[in-house]
PDB file of N, CA and C in Angstrom:
ATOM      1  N   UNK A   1      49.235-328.653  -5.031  1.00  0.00           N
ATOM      2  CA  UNK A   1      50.496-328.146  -5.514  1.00  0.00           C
ATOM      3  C   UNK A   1      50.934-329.047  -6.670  1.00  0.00           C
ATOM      4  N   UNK A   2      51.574-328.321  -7.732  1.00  0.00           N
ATOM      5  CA  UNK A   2      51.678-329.348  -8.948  1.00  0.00           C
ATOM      6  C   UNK A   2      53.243-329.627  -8.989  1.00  0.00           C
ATOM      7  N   UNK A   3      53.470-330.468  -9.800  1.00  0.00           N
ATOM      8  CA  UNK A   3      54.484-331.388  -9.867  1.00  0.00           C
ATOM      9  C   UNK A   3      55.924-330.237  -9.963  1.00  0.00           C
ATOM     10  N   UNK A   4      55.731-329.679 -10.705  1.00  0.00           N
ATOM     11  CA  UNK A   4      56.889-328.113 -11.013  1.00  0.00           C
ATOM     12  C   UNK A   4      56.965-327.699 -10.201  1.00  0.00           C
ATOM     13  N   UNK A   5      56.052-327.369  -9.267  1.00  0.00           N
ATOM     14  CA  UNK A   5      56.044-326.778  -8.076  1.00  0.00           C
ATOM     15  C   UNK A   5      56.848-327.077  -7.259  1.00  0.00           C
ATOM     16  N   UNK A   6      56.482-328.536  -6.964  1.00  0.00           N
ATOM     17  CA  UNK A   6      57.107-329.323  -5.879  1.00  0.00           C
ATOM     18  C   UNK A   6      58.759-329.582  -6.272  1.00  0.00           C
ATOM     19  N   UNK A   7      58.661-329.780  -7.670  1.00  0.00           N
ATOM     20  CA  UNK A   7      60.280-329.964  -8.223  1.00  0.00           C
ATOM     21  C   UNK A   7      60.925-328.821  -7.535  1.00  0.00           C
ATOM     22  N   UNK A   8      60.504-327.434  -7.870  1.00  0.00           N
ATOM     23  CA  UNK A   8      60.951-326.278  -7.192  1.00  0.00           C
ATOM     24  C   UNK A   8      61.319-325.943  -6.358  1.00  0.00           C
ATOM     25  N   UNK A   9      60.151-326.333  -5.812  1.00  0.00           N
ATOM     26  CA  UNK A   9      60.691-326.094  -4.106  1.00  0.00           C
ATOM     27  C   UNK A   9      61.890-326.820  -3.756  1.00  0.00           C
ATOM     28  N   UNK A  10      62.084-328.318  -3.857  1.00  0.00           N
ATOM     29  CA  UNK A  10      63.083-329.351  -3.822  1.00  0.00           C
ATOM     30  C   UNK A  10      64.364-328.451  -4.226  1.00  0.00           C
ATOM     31  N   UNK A  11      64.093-328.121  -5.451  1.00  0.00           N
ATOM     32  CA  UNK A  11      65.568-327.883  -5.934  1.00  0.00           C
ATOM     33  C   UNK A  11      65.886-326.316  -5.132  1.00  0.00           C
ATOM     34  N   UNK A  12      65.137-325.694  -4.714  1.00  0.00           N
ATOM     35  CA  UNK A  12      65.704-324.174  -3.954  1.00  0.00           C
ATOM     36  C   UNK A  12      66.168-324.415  -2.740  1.00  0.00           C
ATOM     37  N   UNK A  13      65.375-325.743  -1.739  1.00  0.00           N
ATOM     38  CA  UNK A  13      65.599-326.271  -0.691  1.00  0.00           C
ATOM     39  C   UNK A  13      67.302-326.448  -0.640  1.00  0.00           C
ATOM     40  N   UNK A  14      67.230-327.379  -2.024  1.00  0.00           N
ATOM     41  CA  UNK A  14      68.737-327.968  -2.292  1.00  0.00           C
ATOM     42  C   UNK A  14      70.286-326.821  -2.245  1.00  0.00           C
ATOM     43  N   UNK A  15      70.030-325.941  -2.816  1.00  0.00           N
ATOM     44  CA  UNK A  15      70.488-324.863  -3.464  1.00  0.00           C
ATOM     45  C   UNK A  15      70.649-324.236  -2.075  1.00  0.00           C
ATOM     46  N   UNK A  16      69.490-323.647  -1.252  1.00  0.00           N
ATOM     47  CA  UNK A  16      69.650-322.905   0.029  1.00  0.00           C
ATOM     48  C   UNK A  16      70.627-323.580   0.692  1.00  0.00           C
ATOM     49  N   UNK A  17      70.474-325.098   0.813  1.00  0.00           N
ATOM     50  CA  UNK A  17      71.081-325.622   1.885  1.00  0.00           C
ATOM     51  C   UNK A  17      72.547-326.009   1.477  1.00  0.00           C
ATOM     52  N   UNK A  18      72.966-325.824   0.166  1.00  0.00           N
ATOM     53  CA  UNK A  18      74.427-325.764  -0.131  1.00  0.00           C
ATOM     54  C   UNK A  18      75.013-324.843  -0.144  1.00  0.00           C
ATOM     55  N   UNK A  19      74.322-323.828  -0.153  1.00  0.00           N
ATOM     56  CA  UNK A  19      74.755-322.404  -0.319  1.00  0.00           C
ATOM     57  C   UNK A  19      74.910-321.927   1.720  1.00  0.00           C
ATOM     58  N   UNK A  20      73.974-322.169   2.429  1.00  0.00           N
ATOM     59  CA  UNK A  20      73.794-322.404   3.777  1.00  0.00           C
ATOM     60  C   UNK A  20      75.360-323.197   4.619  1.00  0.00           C
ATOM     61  N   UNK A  21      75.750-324.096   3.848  1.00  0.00           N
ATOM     62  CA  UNK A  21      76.976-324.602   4.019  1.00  0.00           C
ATOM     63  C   UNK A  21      78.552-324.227   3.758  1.00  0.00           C
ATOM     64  N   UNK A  22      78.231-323.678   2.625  1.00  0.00           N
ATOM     65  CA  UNK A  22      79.184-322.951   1.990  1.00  0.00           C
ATOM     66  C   UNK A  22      79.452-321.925   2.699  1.00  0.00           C
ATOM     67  N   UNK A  23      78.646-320.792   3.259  1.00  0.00           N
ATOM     68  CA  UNK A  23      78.720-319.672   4.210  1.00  0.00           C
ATOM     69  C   UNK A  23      79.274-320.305   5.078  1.00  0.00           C
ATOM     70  N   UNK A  24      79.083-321.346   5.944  1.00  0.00           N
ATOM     71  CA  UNK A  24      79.692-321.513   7.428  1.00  0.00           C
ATOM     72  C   UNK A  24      80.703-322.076   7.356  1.00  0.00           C
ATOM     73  N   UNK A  25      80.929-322.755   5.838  1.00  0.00           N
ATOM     74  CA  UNK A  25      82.556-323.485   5.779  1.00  0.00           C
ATOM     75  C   UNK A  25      83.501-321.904   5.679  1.00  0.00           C
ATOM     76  N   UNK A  26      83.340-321.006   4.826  1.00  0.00           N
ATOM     77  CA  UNK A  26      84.140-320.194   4.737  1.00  0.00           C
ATOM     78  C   UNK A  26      83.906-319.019   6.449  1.00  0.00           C
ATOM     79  N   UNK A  27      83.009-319.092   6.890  1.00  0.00           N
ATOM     80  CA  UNK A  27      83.434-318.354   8.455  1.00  0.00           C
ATOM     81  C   UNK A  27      84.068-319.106   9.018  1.00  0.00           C
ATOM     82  N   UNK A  28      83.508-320.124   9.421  1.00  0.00           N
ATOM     83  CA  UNK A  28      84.901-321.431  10.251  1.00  0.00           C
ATOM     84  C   UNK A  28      86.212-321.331  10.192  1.00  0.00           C
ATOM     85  N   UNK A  29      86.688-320.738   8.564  1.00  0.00           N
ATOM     86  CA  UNK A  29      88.045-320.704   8.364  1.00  0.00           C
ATOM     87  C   UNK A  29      88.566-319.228   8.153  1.00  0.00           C
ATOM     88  N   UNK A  30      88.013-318.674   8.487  1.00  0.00           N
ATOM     89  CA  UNK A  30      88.628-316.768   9.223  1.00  0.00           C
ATOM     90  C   UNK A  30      89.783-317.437  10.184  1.00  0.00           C
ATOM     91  N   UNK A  31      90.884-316.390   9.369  1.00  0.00           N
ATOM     92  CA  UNK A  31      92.255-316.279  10.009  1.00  0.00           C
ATOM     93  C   UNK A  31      92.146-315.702  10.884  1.00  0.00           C
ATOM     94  N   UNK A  32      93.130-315.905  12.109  1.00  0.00           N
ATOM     95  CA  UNK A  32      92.894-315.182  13.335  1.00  0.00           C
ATOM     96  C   UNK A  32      93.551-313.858  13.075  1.00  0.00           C
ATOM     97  N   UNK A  33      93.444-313.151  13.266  1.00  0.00           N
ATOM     98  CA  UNK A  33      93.755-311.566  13.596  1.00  0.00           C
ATOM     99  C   UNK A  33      94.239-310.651  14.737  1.00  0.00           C
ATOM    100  N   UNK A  34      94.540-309.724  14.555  1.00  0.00           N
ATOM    101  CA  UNK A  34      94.963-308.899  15.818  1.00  0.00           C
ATOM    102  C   UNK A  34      94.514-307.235  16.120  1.00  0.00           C
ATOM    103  N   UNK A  35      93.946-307.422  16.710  1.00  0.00           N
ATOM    104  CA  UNK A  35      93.148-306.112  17.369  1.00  0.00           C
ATOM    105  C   UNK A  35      93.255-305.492  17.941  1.00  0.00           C
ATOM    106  N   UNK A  36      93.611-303.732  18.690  1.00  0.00           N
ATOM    107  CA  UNK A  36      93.496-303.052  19.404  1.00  0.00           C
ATOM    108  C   UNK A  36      92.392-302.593  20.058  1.00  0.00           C
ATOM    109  N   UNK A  37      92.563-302.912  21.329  1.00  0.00           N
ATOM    110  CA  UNK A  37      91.288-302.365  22.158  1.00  0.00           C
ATOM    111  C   UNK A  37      91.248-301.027  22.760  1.00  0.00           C
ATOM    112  N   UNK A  38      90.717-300.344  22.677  1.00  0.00           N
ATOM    113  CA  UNK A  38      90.662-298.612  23.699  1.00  0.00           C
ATOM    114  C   UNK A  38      89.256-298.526  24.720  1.00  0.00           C
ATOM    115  N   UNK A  39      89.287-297.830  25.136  1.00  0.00           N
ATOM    116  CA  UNK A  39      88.551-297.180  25.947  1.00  0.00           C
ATOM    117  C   UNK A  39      88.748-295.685  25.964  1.00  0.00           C
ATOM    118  N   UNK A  40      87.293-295.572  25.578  1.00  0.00           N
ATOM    119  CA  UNK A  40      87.255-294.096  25.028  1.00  0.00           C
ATOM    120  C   UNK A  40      86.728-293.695  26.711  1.00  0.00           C
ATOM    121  N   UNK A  41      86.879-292.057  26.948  1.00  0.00           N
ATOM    122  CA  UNK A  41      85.642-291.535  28.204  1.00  0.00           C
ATOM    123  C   UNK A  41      85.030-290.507  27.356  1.00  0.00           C
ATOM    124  N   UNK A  42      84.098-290.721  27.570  1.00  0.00           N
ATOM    125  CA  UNK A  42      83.025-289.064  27.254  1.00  0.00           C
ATOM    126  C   UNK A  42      82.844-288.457  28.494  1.00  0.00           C
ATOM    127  N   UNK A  43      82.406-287.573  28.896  1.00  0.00           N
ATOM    128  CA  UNK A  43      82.876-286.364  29.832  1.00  0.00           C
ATOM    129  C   UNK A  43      81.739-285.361  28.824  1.00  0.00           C
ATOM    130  N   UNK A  44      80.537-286.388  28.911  1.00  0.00           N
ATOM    131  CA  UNK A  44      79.418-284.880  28.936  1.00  0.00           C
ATOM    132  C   UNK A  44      78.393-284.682  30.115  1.00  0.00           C
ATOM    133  N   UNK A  45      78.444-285.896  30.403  1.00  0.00           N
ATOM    134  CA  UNK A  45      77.379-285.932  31.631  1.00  0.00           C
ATOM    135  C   UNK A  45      77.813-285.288  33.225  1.00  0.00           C
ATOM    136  N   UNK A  46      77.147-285.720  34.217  1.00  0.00           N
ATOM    137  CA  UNK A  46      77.960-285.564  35.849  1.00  0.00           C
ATOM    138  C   UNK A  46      79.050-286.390  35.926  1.00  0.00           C
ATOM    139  N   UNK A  47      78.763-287.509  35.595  1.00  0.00           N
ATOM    140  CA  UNK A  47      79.839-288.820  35.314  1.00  0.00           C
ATOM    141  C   UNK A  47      80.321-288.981  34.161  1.00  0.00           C
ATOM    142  N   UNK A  48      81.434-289.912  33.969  1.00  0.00           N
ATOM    143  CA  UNK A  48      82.020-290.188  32.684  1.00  0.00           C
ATOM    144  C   UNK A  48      81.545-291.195  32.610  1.00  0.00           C
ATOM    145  N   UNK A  49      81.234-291.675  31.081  1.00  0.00           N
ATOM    146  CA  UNK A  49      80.648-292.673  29.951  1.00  0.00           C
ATOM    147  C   UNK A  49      82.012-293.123  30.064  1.00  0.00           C
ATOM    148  N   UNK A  50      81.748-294.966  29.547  1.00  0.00           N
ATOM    149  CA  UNK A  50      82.917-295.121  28.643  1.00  0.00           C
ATOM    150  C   UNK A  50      82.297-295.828  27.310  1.00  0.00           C
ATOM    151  N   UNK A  51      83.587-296.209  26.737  1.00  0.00           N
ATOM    152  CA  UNK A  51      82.864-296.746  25.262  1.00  0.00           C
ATOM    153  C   UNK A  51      84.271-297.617  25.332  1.00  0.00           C
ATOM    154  N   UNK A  52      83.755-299.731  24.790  1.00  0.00           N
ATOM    155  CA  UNK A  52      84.795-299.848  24.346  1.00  0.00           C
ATOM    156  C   UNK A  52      84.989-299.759  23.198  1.00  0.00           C
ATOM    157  N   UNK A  53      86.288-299.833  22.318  1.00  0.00           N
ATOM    158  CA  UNK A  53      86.620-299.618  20.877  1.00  0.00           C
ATOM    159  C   UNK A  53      87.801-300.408  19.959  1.00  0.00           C
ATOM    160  N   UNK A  54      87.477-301.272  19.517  1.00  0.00           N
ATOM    161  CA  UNK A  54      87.773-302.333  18.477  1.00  0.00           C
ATOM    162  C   UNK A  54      88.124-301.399  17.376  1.00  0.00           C
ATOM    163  N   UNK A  55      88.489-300.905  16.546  1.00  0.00           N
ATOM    164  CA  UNK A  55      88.482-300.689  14.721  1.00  0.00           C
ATOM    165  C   UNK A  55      87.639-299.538  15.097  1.00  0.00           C
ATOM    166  N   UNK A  56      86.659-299.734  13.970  1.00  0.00           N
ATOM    167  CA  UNK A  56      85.150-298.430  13.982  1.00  0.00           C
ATOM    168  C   UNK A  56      84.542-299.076  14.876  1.00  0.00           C
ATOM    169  N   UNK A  57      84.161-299.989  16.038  1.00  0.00           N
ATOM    170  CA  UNK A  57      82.956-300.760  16.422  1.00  0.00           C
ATOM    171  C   UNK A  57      83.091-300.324  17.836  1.00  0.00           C
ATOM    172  N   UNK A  58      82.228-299.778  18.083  1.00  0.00           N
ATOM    173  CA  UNK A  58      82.114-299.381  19.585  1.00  0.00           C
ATOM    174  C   UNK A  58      81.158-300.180  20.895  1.00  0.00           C
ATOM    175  N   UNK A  59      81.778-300.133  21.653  1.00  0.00           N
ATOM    176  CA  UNK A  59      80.526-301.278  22.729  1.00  0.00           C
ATOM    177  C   UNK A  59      80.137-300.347  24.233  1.00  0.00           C
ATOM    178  N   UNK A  60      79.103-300.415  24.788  1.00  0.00           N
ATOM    179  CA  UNK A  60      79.001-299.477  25.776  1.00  0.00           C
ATOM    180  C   UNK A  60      79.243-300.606  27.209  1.00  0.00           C
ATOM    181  N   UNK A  61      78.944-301.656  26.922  1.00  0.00           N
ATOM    182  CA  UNK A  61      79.065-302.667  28.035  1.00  0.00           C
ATOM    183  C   UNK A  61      79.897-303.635  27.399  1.00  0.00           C
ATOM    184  N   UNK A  62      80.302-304.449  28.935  1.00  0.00           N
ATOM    185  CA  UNK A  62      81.595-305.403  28.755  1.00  0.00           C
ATOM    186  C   UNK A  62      80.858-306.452  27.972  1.00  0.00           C
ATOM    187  N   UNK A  63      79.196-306.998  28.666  1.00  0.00           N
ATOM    188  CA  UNK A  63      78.640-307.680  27.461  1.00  0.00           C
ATOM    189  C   UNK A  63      78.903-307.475  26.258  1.00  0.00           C
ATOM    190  N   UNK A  64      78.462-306.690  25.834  1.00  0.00           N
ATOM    191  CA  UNK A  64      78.300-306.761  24.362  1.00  0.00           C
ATOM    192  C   UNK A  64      79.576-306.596  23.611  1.00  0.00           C
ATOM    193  N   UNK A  65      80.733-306.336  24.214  1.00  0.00           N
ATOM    194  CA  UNK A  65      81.931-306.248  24.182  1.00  0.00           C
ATOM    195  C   UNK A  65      82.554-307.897  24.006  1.00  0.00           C
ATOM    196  N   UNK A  66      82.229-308.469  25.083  1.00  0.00           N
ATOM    197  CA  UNK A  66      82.389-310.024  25.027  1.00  0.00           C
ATOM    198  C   UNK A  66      81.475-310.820  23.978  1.00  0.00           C
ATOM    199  N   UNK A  67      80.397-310.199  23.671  1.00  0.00           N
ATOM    200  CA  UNK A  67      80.228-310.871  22.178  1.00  0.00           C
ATOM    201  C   UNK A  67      80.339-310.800  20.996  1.00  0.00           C
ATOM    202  N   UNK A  68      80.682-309.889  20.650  1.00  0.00           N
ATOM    203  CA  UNK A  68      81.725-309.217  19.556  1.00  0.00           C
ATOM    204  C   UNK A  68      83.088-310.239  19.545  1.00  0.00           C
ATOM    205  N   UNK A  69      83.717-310.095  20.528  1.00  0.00           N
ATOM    206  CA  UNK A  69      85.107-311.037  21.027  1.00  0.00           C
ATOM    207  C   UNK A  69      84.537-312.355  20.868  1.00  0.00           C
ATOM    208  N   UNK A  70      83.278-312.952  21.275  1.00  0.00           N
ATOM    209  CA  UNK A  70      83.365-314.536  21.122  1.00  0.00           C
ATOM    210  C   UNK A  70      83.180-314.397  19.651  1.00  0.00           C
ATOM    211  N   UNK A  71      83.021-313.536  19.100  1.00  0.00           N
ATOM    212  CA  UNK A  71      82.903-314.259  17.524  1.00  0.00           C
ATOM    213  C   UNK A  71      84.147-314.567  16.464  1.00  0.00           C
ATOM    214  N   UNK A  72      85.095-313.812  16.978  1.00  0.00           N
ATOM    215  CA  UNK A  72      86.467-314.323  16.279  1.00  0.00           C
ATOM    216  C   UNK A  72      86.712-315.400  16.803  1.00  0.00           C
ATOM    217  N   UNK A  73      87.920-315.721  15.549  1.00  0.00           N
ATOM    218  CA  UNK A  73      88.370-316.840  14.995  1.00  0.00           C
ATOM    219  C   UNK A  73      89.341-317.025  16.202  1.00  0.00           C
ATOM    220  N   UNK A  74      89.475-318.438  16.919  1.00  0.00           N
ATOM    221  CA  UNK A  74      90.389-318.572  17.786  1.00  0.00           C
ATOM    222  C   UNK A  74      91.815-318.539  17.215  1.00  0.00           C
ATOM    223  N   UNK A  75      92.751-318.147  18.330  1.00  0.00           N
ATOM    224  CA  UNK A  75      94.286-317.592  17.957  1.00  0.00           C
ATOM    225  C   UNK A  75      94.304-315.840  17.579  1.00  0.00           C
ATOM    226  N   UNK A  76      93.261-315.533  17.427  1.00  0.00           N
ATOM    227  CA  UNK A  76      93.238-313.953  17.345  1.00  0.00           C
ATOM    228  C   UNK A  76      93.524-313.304  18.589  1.00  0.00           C
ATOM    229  N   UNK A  77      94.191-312.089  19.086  1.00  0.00           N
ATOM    230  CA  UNK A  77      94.727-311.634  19.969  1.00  0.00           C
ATOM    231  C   UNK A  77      93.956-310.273  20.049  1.00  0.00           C
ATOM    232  N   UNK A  78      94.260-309.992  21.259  1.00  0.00           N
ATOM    233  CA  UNK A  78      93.693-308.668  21.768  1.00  0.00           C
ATOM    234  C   UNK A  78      94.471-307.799  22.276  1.00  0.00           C
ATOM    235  N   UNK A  79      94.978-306.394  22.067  1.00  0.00           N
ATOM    236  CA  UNK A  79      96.091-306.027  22.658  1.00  0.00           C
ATOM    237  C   UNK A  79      95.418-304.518  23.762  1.00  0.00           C
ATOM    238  N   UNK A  80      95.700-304.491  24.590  1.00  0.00           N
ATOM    239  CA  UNK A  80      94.683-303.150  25.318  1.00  0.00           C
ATOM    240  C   UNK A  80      95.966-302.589  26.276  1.00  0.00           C
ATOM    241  N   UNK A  81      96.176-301.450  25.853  1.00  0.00           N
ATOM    242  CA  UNK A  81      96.936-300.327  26.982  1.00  0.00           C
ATOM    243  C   UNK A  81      96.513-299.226  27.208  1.00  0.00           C
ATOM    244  N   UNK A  82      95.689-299.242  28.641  1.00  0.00           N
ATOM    245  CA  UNK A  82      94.801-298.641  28.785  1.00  0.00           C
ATOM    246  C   UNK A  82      95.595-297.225  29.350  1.00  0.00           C
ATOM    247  N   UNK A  83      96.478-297.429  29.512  1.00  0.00           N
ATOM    248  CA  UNK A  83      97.219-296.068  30.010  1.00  0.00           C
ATOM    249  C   UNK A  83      97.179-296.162  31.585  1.00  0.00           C
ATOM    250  N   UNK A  84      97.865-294.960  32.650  1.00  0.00           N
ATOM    251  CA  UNK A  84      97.797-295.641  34.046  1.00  0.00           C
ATOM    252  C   UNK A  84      96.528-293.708  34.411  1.00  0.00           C
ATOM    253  N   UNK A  85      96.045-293.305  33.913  1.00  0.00           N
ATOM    254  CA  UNK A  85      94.797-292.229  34.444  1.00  0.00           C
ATOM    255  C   UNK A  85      93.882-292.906  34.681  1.00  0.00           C
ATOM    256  N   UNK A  86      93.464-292.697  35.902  1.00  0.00           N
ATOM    257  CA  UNK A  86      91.921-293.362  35.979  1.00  0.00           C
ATOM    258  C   UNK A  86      91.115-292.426  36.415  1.00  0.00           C
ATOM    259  N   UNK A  87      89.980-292.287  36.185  1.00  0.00           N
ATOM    260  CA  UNK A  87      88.231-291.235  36.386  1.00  0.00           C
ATOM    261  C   UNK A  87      88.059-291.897  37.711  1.00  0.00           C
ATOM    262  N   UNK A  88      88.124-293.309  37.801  1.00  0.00           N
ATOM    263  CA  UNK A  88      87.433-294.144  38.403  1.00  0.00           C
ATOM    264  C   UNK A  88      86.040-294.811  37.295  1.00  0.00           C
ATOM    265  N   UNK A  89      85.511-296.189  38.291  1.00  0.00           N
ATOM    266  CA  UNK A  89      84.448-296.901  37.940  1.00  0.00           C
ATOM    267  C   UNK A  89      84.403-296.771  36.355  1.00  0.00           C
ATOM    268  N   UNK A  90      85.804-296.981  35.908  1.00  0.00           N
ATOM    269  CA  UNK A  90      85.991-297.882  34.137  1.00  0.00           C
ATOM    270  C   UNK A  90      86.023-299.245  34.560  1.00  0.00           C
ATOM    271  N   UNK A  91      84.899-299.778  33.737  1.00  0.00           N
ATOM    272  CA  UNK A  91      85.011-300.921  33.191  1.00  0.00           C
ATOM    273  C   UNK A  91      85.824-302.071  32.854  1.00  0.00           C
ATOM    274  N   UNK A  92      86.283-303.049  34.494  1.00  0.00           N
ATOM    275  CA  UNK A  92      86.997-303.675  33.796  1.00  0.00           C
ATOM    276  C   UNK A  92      88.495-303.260  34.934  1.00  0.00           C
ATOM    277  N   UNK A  93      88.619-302.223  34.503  1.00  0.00           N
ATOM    278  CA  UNK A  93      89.870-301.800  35.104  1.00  0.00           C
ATOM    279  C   UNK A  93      89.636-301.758  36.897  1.00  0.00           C
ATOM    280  N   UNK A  94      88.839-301.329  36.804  1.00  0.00           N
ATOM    281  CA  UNK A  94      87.942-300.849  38.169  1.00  0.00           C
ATOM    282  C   UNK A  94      87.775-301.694  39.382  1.00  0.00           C
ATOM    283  N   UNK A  95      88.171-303.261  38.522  1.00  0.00           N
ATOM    284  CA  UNK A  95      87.620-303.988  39.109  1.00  0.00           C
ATOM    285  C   UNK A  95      88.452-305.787  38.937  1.00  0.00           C
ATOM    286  N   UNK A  96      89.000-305.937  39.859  1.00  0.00           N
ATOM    287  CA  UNK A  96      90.157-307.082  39.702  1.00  0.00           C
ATOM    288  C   UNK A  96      89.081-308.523  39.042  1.00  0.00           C
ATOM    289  N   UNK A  97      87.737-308.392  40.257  1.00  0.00           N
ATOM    290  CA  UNK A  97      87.578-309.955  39.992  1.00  0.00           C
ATOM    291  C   UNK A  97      86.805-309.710  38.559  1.00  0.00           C
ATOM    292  N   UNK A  98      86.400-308.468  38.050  1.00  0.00           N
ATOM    293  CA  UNK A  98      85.995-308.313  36.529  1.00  0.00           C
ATOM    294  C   UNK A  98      86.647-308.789  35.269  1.00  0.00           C
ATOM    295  N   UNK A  99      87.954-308.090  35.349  1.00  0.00           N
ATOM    296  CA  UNK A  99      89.311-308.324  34.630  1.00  0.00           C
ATOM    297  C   UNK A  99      89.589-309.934  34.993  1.00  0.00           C
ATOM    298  N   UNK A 100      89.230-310.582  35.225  1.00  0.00           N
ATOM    299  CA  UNK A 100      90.236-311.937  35.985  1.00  0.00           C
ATOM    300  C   UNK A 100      88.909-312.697  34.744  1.00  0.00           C
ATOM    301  N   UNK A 101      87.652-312.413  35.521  1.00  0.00           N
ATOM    302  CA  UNK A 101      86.629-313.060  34.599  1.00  0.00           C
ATOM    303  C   UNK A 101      86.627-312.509  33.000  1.00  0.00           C
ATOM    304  N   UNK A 102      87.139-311.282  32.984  1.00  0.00           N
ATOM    305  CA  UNK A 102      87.533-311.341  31.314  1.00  0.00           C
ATOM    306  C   UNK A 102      88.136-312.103  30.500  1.00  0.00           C
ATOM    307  N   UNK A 103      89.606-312.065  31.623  1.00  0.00           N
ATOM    308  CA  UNK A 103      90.343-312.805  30.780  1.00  0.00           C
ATOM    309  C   UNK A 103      90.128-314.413  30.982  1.00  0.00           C
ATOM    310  N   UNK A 104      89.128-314.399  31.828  1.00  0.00           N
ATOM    311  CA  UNK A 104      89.070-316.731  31.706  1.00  0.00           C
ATOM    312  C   UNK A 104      88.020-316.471  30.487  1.00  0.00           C
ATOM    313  N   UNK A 105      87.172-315.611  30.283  1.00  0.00           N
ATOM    314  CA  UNK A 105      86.229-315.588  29.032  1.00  0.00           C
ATOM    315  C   UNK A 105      87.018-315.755  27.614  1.00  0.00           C
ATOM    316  N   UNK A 106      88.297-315.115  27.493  1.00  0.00           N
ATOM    317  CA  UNK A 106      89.267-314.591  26.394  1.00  0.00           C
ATOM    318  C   UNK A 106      90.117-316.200  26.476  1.00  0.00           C
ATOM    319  N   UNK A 107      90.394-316.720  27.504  1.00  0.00           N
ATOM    320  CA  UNK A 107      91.015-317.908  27.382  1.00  0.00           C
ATOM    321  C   UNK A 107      90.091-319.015  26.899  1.00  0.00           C
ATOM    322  N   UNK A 108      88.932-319.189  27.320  1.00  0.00           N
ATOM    323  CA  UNK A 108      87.973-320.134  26.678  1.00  0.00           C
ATOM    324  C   UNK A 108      87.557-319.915  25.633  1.00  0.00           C
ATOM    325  N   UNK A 109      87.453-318.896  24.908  1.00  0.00           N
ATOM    326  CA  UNK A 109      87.763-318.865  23.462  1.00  0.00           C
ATOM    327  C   UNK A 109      88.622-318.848  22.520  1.00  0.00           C
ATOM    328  N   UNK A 110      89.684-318.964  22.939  1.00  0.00           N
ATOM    329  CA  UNK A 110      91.212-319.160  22.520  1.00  0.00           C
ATOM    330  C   UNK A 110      91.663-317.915  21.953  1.00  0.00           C
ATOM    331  N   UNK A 111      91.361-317.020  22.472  1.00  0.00           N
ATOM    332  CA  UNK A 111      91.546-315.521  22.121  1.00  0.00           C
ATOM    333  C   UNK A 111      92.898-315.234  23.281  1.00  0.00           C
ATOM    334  N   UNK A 112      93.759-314.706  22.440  1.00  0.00           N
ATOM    335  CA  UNK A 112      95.203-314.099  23.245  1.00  0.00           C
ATOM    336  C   UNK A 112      95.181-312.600  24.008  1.00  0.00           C
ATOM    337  N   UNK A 113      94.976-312.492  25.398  1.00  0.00           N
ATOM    338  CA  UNK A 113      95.143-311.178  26.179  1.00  0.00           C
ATOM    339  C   UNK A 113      96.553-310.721  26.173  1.00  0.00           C
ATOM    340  N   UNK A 114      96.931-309.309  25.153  1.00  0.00           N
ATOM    341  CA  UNK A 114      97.511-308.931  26.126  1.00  0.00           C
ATOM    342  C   UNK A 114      97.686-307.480  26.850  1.00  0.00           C
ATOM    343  N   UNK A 115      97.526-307.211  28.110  1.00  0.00           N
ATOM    344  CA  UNK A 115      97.604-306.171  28.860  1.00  0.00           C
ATOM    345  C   UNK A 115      98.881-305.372  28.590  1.00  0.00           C
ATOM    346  N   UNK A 116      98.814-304.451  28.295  1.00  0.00           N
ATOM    347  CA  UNK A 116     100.390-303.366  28.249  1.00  0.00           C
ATOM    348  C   UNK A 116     100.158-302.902  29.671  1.00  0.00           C
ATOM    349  N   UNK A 117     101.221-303.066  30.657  1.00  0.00           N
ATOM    350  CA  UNK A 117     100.876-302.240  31.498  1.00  0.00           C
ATOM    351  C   UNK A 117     101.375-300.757  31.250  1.00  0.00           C
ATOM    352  N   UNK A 118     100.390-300.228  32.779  1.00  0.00           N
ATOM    353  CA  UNK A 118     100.789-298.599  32.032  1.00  0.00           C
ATOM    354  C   UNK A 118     102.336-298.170  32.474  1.00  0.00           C
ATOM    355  N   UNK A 119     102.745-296.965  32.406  1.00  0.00           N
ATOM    356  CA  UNK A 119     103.918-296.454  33.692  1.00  0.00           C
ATOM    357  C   UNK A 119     105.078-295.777  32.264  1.00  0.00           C
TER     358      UNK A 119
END
C-alpha cells in the first residue's frame, strides 16, 4: 500500500470518526417531546388484532413498542386514554402486573406516564 494511500485512509478514518461524533452529540441533545399513544383494534380475524400507535408508527407488540419508547429523549411524556370499551385480551390493559411493568420500564427511562382514565 503506498504512502497516499495510507495518508487516505488516515484522513477518512479521521473525518468518519468526527463526523461519527457529531451525529451522537446532536441525538444526545433531542428535546424531550410529547406523544399520544392509541390503540387501534382490527376486527378482521375470529379475534381482534391490536396495533399500538405513536404519530404514523405503528407497533404490534408491547416489545417493540417499548423500544421505540426507550429511544426518546428523557423528560418526554406519554399521554394514553384508552377509553373504558374493552374486546378483552388488549395489551397492557388486560393485564395489571403488565401495565405496572410498563410503567417501571417508562420510569427508568425518564419518560413521563400519563394514563387518562376512562368514564
Amino acid at each position: 500500500m503506498g504512502k497516499k494511500m495510507k495518508s487516505a485512509l488516515v484522513a477518512l478514518a479521521v473525518l468518519l470518526t468526527l463526523f461519527g461524533q457529531h451525529g451522537l452529540s446532536q441525538e444526545s441533545k433531542r428535546e424531550p417531546e410529547k406523544y399520544e399513544l392509541k390503540l387501534i383494534y382490527i376486527f378482521e380475524g375470529k379475534a381482534p388484532e391490536f396495533i399500538f400507535v405513536i404519530g404514523d408508527s405503528g407497533f404490534k407488540s408491547v416489545g417493540r413498542l417499548k423500544h421505540f419508547l426507550g429511544q426518546l429523549p428523557k423528560g418526554s411524556e406519554i399521554t394514553w386514554a384508552p377509553g373504558c370499551e374493552r374486546f378483552g385480551k388488549e395489551p397492557l390493559l388486560s393485564s395489571e402486573k403488565d401495565m405496572k411493568a410498563f410503567r417501571s420500564f417508562l420510569d427508568e427511562k425518564g419518560i413521563k406516564f400519563v394514563l387518562v382514565p376512562s368514564g
